[in-house]
N, C-alpha and C. Protein backbone atom coordinates (compact mmCIF):
# COMPACT_ATOMS: atom_id res chain seq x y z
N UNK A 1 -94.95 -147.75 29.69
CA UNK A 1 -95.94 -148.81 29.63
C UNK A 1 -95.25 -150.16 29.38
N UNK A 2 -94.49 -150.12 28.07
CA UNK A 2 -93.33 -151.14 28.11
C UNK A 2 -92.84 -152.05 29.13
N UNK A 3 -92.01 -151.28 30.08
CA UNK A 3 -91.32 -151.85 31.32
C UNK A 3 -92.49 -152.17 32.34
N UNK A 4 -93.45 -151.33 32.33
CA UNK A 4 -94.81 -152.12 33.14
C UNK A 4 -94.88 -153.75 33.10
N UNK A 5 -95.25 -153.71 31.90
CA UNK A 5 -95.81 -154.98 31.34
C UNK A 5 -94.70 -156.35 31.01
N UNK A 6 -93.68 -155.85 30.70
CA UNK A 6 -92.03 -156.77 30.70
C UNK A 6 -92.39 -157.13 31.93
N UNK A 7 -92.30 -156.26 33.46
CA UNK A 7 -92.25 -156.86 34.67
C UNK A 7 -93.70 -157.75 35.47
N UNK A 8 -94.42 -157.53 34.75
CA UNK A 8 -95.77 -158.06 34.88
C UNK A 8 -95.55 -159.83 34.27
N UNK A 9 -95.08 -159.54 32.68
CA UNK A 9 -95.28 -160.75 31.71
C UNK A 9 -94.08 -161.07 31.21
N UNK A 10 -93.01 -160.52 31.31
CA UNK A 10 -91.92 -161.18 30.53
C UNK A 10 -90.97 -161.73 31.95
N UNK A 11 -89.57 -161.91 31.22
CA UNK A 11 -88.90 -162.92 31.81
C UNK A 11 -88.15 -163.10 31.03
N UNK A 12 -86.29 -163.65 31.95
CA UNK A 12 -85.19 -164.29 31.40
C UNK A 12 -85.13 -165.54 31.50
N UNK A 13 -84.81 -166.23 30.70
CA UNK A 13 -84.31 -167.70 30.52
C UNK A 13 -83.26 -168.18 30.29
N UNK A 14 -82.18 -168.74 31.16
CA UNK A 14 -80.98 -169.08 30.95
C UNK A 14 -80.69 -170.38 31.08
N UNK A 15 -80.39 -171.12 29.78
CA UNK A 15 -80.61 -172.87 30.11
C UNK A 15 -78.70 -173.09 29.50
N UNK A 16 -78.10 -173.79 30.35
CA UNK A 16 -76.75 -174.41 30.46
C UNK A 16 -76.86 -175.74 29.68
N UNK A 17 -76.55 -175.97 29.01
CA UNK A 17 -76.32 -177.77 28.38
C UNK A 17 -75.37 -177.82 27.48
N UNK A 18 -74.88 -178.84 27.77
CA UNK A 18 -73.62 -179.53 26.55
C UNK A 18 -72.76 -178.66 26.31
N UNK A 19 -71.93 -177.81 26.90
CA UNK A 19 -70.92 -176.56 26.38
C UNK A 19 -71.79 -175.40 26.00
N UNK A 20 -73.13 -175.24 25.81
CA UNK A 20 -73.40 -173.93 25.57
C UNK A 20 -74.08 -173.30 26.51
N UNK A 21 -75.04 -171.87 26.53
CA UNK A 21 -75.67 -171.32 27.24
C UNK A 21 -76.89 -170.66 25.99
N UNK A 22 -78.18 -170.97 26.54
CA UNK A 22 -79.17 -170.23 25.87
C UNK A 22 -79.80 -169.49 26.34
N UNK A 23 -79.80 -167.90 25.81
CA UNK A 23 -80.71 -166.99 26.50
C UNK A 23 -81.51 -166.78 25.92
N UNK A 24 -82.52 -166.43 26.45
CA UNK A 24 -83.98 -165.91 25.82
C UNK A 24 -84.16 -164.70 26.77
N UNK A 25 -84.59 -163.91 26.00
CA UNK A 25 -85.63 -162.43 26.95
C UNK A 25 -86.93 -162.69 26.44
N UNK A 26 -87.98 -163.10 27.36
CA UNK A 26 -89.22 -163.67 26.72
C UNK A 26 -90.22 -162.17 26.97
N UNK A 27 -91.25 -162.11 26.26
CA UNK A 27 -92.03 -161.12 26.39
C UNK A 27 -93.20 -161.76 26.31
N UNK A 28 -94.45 -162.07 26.72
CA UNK A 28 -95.66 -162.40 26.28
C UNK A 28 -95.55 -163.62 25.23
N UNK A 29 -94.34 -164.48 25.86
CA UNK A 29 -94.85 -165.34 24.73
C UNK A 29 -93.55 -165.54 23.99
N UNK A 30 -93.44 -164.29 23.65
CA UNK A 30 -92.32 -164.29 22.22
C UNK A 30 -90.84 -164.25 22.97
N UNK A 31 -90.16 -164.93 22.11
CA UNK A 31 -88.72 -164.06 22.38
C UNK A 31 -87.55 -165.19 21.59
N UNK A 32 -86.22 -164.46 21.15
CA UNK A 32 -85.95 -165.71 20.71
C UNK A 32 -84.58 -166.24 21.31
N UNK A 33 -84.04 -167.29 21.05
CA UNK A 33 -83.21 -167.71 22.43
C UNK A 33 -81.77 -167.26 21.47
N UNK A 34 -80.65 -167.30 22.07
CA UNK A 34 -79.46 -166.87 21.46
C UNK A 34 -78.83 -167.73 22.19
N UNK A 35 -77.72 -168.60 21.47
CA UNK A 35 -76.99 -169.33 21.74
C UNK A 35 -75.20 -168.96 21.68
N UNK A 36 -74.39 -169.37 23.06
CA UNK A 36 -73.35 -169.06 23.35
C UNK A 36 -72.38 -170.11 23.07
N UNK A 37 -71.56 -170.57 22.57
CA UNK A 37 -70.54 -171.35 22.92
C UNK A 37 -69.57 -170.86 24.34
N UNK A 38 -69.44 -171.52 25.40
CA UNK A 38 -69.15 -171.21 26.53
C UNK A 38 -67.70 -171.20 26.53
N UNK A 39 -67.21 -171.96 25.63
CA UNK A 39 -65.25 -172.27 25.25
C UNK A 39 -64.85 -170.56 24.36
N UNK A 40 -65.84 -169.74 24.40
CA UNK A 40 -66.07 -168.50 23.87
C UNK A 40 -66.15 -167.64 24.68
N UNK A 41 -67.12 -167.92 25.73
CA UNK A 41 -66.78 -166.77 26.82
C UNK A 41 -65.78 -166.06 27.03
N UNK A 42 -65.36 -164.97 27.87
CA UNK A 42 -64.71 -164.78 28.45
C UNK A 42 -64.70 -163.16 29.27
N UNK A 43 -64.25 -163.02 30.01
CA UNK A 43 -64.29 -161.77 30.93
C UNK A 43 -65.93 -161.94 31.21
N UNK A 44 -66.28 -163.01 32.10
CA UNK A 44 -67.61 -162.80 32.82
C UNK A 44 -67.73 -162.40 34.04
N UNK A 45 -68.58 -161.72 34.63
CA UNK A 45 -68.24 -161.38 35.57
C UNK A 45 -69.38 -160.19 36.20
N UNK A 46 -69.50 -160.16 37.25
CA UNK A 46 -70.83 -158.59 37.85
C UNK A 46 -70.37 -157.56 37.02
N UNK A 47 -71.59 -156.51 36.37
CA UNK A 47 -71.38 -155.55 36.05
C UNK A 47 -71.84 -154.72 37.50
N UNK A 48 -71.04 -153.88 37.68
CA UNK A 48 -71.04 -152.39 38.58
C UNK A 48 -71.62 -151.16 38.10
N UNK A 49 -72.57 -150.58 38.73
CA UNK A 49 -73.20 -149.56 38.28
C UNK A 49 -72.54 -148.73 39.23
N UNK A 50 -72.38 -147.14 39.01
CA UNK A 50 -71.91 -146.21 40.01
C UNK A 50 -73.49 -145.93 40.59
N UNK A 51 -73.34 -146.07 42.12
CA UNK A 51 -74.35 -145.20 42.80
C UNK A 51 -74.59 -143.84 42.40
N UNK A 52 -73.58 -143.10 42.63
CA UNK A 52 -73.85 -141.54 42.24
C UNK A 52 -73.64 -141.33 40.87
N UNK A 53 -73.69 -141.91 39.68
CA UNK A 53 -73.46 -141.78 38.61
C UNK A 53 -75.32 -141.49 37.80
N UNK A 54 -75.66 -140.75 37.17
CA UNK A 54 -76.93 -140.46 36.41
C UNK A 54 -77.28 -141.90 35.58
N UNK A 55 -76.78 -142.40 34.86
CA UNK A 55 -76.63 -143.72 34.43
C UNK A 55 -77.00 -145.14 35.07
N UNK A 56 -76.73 -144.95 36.53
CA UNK A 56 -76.52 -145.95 37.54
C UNK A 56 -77.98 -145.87 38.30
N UNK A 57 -78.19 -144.64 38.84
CA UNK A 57 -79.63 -144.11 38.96
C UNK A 57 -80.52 -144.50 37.90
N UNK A 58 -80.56 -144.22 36.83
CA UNK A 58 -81.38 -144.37 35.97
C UNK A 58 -81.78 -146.01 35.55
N UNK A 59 -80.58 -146.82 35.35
CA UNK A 59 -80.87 -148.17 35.35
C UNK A 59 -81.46 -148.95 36.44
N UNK A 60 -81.65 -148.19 37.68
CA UNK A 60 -82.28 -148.75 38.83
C UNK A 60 -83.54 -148.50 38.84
N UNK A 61 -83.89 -147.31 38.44
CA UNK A 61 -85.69 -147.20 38.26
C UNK A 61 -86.31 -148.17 38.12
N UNK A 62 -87.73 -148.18 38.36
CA UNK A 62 -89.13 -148.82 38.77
C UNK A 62 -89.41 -148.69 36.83
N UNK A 63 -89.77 -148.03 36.26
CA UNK A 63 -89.59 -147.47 35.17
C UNK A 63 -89.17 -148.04 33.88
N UNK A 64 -87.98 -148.40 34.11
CA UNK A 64 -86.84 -149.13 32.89
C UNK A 64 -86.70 -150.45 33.14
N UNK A 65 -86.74 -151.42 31.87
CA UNK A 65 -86.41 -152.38 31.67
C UNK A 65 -84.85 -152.88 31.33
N UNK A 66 -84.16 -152.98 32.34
CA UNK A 66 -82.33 -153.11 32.36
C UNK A 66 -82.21 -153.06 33.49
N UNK A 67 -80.95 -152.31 33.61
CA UNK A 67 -80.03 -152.79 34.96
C UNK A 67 -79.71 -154.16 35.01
N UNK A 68 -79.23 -154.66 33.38
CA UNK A 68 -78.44 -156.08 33.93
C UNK A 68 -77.24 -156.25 34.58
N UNK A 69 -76.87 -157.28 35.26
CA UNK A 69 -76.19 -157.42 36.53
C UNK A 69 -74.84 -158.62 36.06
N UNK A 70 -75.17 -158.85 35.27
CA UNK A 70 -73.67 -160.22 34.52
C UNK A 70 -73.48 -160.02 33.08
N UNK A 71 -72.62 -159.56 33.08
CA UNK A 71 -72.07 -159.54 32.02
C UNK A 71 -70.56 -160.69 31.16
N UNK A 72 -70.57 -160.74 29.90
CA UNK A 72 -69.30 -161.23 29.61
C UNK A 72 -68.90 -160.69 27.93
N UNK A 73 -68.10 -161.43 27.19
CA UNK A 73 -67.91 -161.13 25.79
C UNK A 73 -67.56 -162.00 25.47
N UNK A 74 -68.35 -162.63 24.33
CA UNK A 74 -68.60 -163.67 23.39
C UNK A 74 -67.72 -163.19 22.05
N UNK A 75 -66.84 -163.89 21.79
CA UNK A 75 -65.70 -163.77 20.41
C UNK A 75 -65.53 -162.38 20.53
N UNK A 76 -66.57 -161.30 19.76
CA UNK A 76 -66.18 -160.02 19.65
C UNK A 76 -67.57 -159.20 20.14
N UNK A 77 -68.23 -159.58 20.35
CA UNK A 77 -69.61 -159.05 21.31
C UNK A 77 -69.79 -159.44 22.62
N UNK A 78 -69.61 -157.86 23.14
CA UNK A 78 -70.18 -157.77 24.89
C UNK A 78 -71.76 -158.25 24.79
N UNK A 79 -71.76 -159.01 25.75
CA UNK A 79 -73.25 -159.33 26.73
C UNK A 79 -73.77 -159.30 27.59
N UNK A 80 -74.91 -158.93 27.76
CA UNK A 80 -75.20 -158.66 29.05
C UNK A 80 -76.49 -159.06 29.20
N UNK A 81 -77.13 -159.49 30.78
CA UNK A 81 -78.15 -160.10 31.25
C UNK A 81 -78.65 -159.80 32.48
N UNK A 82 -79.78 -160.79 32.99
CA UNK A 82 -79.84 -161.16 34.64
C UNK A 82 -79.82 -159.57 34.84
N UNK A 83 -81.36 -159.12 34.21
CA UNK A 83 -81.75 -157.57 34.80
C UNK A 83 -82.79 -157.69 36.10
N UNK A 84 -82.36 -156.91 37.04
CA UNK A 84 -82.88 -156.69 37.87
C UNK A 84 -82.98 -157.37 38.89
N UNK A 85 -81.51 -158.07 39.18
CA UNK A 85 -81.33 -159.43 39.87
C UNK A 85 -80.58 -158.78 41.16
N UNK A 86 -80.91 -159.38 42.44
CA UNK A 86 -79.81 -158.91 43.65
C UNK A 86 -78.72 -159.31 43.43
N UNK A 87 -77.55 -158.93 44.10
CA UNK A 87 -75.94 -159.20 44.07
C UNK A 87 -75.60 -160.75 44.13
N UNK A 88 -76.83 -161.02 45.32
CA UNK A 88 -76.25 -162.63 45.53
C UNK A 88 -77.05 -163.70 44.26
N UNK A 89 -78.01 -162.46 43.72
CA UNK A 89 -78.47 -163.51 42.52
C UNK A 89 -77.57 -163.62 41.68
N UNK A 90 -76.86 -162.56 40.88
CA UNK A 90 -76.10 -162.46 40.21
C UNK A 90 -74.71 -163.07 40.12
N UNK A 91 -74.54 -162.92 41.61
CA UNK A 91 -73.48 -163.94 41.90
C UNK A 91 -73.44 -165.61 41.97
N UNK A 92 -74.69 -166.09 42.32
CA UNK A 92 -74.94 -167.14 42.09
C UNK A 92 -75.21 -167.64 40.48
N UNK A 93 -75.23 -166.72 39.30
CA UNK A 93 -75.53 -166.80 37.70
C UNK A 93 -74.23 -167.19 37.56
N UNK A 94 -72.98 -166.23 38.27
CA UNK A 94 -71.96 -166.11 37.70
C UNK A 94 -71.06 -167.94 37.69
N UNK A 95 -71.54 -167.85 39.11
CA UNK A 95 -71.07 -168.67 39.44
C UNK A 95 -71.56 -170.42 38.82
N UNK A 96 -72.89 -170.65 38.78
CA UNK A 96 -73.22 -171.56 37.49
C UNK A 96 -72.72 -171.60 36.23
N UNK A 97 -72.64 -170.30 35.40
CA UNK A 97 -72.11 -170.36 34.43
C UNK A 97 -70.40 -170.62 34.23
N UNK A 98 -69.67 -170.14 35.22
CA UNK A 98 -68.41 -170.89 35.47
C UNK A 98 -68.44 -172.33 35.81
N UNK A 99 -69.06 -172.88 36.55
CA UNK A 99 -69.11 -174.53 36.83
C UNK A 99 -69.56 -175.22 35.03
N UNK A 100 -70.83 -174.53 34.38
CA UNK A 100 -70.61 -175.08 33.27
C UNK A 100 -69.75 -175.06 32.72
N UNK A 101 -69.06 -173.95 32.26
CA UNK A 101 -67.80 -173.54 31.32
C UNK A 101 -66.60 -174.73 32.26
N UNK A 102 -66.69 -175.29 32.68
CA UNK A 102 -65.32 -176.27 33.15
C UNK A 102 -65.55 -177.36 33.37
């Protein structure tokens, strides 16, 4: 019911300004934004799901809320985002967020 309603009413928000990046995963309203220092980033880049992998299948379902598609690691925490995005979306995230970061 969850992932129903996420894809009905929620939504990502990714706003670039002044050296940082703010994400939000919004739900109905709520959500709260998390802030990146971008001089922090590093190893960003497409995450790869295996096709034939149970895992890879499973994050693609109609069903689940995931299958994010960009990932990076902030000081000592992996991150990850931009669920349920095509290749060239993802690639186009990646690629904004590198033009900010420089």
């Amino acid at each position: 019911v969850y992932s129903l309603l996420y894809k009905k009413f929620g939504y990502e928000l990714l706003r670039l300004k002044e050296g940082h990046m703010y994400y939000t995963k919004n739900f109905l309203g709520l959500g709260k934004a998390h802030r990146y220092d971008l001089k922090n980033v590093s190893e960003l880049g497409i995450i790869e799901h295996s096709r034939k992998s149970f895992a890879g299948a499973y994050n693609k379902s109609f069903w689940i809320v995931g299958n994010e598609r960009v990932g990076f690691n902030h000081i000592s925490k992996k991150v990850a985002l931009a669920m349920q995005v095509t290749d060239k979306e993802a690639k186009e995230i990646v690629r904004l967020i590198k033009a900010a970061k420089s």
